[in-house]
N, C-alpha and C. Protein backbone atom coordinates (compact mmCIF):
# COMPACT_ATOMS: atom_id res chain seq x y z
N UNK A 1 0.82 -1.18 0.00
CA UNK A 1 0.00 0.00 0.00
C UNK A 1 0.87 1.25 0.00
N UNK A 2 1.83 1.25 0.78
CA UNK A 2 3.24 2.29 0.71
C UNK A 2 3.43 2.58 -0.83
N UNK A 3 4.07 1.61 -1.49
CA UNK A 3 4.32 1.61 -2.54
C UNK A 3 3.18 2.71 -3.83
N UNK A 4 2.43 1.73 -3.73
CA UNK A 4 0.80 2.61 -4.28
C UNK A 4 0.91 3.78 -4.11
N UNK A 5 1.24 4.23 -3.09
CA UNK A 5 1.10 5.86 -2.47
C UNK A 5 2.10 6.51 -2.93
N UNK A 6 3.11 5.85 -3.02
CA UNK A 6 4.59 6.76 -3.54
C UNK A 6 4.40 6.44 -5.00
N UNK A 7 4.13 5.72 -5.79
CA UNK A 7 3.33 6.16 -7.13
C UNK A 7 2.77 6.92 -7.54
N UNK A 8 1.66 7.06 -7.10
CA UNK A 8 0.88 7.96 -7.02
C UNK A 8 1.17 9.33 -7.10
N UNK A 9 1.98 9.28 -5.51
CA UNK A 9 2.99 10.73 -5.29
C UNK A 9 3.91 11.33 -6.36
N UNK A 10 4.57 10.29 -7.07
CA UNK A 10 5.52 10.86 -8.16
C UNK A 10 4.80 11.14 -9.55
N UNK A 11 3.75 10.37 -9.87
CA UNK A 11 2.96 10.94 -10.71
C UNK A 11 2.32 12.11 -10.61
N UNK A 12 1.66 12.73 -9.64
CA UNK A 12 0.95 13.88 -9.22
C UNK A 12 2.19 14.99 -9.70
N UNK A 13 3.83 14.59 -9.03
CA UNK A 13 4.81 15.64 -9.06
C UNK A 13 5.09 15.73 -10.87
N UNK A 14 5.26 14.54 -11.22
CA UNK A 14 5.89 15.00 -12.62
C UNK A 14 4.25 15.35 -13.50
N UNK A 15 3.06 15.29 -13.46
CA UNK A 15 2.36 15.97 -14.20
C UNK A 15 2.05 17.57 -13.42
N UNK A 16 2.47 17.89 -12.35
CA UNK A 16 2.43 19.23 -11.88
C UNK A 16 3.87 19.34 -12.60
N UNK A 17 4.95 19.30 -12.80
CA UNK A 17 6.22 20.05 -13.30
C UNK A 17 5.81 20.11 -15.06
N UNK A 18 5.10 18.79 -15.69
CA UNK A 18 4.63 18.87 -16.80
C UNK A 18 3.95 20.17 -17.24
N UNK A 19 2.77 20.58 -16.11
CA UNK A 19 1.82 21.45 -16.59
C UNK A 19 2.90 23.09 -16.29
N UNK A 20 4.19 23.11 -15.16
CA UNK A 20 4.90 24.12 -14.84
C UNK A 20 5.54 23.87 -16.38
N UNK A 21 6.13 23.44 -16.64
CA UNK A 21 6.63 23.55 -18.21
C UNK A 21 5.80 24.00 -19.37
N UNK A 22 5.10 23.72 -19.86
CA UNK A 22 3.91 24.20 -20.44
C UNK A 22 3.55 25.53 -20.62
N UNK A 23 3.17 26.03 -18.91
CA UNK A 23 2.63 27.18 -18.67
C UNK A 23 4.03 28.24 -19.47
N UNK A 24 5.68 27.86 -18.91
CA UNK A 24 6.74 28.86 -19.26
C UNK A 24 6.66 28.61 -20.32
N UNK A 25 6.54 27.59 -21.38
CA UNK A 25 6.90 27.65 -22.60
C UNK A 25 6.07 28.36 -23.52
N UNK A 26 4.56 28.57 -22.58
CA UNK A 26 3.18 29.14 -23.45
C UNK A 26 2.13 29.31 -22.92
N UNK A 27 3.06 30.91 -22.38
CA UNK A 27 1.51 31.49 -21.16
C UNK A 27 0.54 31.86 -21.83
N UNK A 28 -0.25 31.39 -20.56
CA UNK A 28 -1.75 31.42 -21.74
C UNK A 28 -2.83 31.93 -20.00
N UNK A 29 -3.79 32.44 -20.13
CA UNK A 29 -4.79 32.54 -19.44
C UNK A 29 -6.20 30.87 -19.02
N UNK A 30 -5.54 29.79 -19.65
CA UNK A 30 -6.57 29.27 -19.84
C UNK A 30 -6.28 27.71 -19.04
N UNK A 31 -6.91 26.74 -18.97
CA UNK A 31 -6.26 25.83 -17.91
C UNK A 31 -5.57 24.81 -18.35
N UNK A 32 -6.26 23.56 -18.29
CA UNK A 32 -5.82 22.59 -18.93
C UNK A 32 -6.35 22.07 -20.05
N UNK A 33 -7.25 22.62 -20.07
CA UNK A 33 -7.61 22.40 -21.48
C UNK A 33 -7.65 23.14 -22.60
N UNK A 34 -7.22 24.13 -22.17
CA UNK A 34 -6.28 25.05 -23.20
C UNK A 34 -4.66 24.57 -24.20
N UNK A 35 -4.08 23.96 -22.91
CA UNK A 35 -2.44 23.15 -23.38
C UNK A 35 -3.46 21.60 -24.11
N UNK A 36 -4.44 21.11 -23.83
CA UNK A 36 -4.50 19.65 -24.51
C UNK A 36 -5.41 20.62 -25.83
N UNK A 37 -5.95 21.68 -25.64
CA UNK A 37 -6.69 22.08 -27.32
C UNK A 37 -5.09 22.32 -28.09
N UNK A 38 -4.30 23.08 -27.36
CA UNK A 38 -3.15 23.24 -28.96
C UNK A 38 -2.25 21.83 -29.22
N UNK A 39 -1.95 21.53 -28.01
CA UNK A 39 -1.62 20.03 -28.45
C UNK A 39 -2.11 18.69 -28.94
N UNK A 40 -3.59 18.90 -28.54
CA UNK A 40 -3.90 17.72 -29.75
C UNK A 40 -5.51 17.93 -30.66
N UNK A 41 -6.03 18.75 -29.94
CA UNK A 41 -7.14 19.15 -30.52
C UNK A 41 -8.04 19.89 -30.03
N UNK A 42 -9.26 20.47 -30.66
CA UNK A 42 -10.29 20.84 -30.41
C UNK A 42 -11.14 19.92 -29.38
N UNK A 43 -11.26 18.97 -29.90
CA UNK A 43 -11.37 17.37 -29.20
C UNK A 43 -11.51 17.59 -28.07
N UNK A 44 -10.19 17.39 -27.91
CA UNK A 44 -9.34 17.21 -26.69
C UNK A 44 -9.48 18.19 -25.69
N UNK A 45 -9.25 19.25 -26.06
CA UNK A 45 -9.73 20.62 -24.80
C UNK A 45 -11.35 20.40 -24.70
N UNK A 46 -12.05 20.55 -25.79
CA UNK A 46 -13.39 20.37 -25.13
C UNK A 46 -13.85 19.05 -24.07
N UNK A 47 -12.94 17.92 -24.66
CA UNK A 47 -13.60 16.60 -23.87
C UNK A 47 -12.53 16.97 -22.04
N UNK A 48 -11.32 17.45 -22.14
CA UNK A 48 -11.03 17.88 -20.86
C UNK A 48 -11.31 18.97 -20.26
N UNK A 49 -12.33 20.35 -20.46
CA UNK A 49 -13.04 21.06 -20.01
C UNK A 49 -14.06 20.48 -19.39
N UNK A 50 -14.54 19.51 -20.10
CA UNK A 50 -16.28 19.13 -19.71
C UNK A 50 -16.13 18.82 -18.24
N UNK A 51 -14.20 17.67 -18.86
CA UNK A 51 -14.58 16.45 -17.29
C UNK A 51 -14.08 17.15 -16.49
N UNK A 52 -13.08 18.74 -16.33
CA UNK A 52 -12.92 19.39 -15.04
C UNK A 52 -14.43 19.36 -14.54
N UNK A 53 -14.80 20.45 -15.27
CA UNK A 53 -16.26 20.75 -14.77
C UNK A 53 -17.22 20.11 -14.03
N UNK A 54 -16.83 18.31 -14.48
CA UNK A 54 -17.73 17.50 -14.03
C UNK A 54 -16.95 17.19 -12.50
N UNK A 55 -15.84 17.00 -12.33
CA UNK A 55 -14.91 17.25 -11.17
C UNK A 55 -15.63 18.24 -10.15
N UNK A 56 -15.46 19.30 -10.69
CA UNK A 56 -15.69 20.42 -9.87
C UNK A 56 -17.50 20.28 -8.89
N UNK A 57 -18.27 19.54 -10.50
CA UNK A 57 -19.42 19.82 -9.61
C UNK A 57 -19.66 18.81 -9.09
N UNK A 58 -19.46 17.25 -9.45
CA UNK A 58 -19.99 16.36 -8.48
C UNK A 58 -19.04 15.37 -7.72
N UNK A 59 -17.59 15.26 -7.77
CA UNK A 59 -16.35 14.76 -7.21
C UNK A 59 -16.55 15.68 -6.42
N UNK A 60 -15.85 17.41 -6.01
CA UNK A 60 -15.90 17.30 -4.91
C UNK A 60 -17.42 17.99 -3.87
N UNK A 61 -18.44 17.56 -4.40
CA UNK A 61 -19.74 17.63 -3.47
C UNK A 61 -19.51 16.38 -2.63
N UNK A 62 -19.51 14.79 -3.44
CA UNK A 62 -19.08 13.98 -2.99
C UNK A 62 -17.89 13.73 -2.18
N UNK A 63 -17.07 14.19 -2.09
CA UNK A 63 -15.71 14.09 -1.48
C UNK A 63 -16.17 14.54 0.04
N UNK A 64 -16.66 16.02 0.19
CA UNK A 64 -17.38 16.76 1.09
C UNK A 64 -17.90 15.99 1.87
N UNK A 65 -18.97 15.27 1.15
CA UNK A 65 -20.11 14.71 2.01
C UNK A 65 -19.27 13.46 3.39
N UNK A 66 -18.80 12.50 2.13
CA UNK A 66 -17.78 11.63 2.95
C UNK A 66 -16.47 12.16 3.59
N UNK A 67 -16.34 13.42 3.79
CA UNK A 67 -15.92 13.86 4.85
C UNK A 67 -16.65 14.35 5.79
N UNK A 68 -17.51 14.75 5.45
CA UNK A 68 -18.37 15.01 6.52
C UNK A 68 -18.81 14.20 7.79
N UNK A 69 -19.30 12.74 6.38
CA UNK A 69 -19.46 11.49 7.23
C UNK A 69 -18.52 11.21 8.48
N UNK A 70 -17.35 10.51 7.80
CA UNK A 70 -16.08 10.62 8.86
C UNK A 70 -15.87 11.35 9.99
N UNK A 71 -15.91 12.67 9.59
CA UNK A 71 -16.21 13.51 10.31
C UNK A 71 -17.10 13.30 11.78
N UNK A 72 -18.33 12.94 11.62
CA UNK A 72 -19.39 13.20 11.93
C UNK A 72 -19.02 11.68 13.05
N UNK A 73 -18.64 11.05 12.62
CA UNK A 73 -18.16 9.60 13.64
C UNK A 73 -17.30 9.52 14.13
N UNK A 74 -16.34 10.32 13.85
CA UNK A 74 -14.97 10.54 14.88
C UNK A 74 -15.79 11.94 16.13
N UNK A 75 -15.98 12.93 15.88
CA UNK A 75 -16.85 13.85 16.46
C UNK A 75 -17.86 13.71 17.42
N UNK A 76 -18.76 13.04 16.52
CA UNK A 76 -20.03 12.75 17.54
C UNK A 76 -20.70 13.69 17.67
N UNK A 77 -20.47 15.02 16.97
CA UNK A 77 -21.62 16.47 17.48
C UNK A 77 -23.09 16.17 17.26
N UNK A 78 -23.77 16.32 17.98
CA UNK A 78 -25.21 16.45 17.34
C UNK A 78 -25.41 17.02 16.28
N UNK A 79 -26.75 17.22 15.58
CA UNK A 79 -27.23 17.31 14.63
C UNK A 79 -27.64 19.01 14.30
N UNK A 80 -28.13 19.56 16.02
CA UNK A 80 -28.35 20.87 16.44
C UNK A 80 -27.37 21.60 16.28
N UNK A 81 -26.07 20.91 16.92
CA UNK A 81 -24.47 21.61 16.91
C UNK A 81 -24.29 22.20 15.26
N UNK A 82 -24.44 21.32 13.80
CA UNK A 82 -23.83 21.25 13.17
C UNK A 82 -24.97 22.25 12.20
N UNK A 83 -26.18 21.92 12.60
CA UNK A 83 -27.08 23.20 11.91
C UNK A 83 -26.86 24.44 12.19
N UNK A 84 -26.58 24.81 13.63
CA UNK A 84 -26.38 26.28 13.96
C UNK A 84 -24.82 26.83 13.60
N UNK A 85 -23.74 26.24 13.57
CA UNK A 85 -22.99 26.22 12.95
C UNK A 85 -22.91 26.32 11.45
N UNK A 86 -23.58 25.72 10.49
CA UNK A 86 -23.93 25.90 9.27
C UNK A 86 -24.60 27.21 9.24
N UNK A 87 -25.70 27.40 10.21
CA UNK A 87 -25.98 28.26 9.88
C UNK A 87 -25.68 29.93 9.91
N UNK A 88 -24.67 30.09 11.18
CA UNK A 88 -23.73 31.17 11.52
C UNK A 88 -22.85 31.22 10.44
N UNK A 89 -22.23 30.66 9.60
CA UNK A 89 -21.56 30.49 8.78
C UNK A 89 -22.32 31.15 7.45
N UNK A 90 -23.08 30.63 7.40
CA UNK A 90 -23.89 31.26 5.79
C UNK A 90 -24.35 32.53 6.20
N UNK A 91 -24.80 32.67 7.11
CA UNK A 91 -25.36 34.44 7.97
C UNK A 91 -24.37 35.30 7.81
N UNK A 92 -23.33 34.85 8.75
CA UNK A 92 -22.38 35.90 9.10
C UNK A 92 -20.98 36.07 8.67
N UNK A 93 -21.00 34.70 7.76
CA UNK A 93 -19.04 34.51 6.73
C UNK A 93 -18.92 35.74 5.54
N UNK A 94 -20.82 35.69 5.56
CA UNK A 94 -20.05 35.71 3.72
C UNK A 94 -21.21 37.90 3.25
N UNK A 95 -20.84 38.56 4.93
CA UNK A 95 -22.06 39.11 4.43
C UNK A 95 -21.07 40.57 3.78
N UNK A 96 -21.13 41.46 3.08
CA UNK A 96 -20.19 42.24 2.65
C UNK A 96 -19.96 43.31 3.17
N UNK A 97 -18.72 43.91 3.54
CA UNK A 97 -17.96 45.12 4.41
C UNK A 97 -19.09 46.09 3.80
N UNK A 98 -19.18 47.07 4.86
CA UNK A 98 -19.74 48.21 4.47
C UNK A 98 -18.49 49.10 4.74
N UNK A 99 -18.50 49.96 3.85
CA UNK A 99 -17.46 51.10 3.89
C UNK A 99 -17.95 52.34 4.61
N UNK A 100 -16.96 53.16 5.68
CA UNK A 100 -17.41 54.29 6.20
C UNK A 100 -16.77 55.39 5.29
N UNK A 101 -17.91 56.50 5.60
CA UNK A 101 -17.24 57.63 4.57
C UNK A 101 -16.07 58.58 5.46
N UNK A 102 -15.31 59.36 5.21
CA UNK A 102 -14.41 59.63 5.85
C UNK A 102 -14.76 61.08 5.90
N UNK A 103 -14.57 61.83 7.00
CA UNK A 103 -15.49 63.03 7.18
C UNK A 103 -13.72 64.27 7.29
């Protein structure tokens, strides 16, 4: 299982130095599917746009949740704990600075 993991690990590093090469050789504003549209196609950037996207919206909702889970069994908080908490959070994280005028 060690092994597996340090695989893993060196793959993650040489396609992050891959995509650092890339970026110096041909800055671009755009992600990864920008470097797979000039390198192999139209194709190709569109079919690796889609599947970020699909990443983004349902990998990590899922990822979340089963952390949550975990979470939630190592913890033990009630159910009350984790609503009012959710809910101080959405109230009061995200509400926007008001600016004072300067007299």
């Amino acid at each position: 299982m060690l092994l597996a993991y340090a695989i893993a690990g060196m793959l993650v590093v040489l396609v992050m130095r891959m995509l650092g090469e890339m970026a110096v050789a041909q800055p671009d504003t755009g992600s990864f599917s920008t470097y797979a549209d000039r390198a192999i196609g139209h194709w190709a950037g569109y079919i690796i746009g889609w599947l970020y996207w699909w990443f983004w919206v349902l990998v990590i909702p899922l990822e979340a949740n089963a952390a949550a889970t975990i979470l939630h069994a190592l913890v033990r908080l009630g159910a009350d704990v984790g609503i009012c908490a959710g809910h101080h959070l959405a109230a009061h994280h995200h509400q926007p600075v008001q600016r004072q005028e300067l007299r």
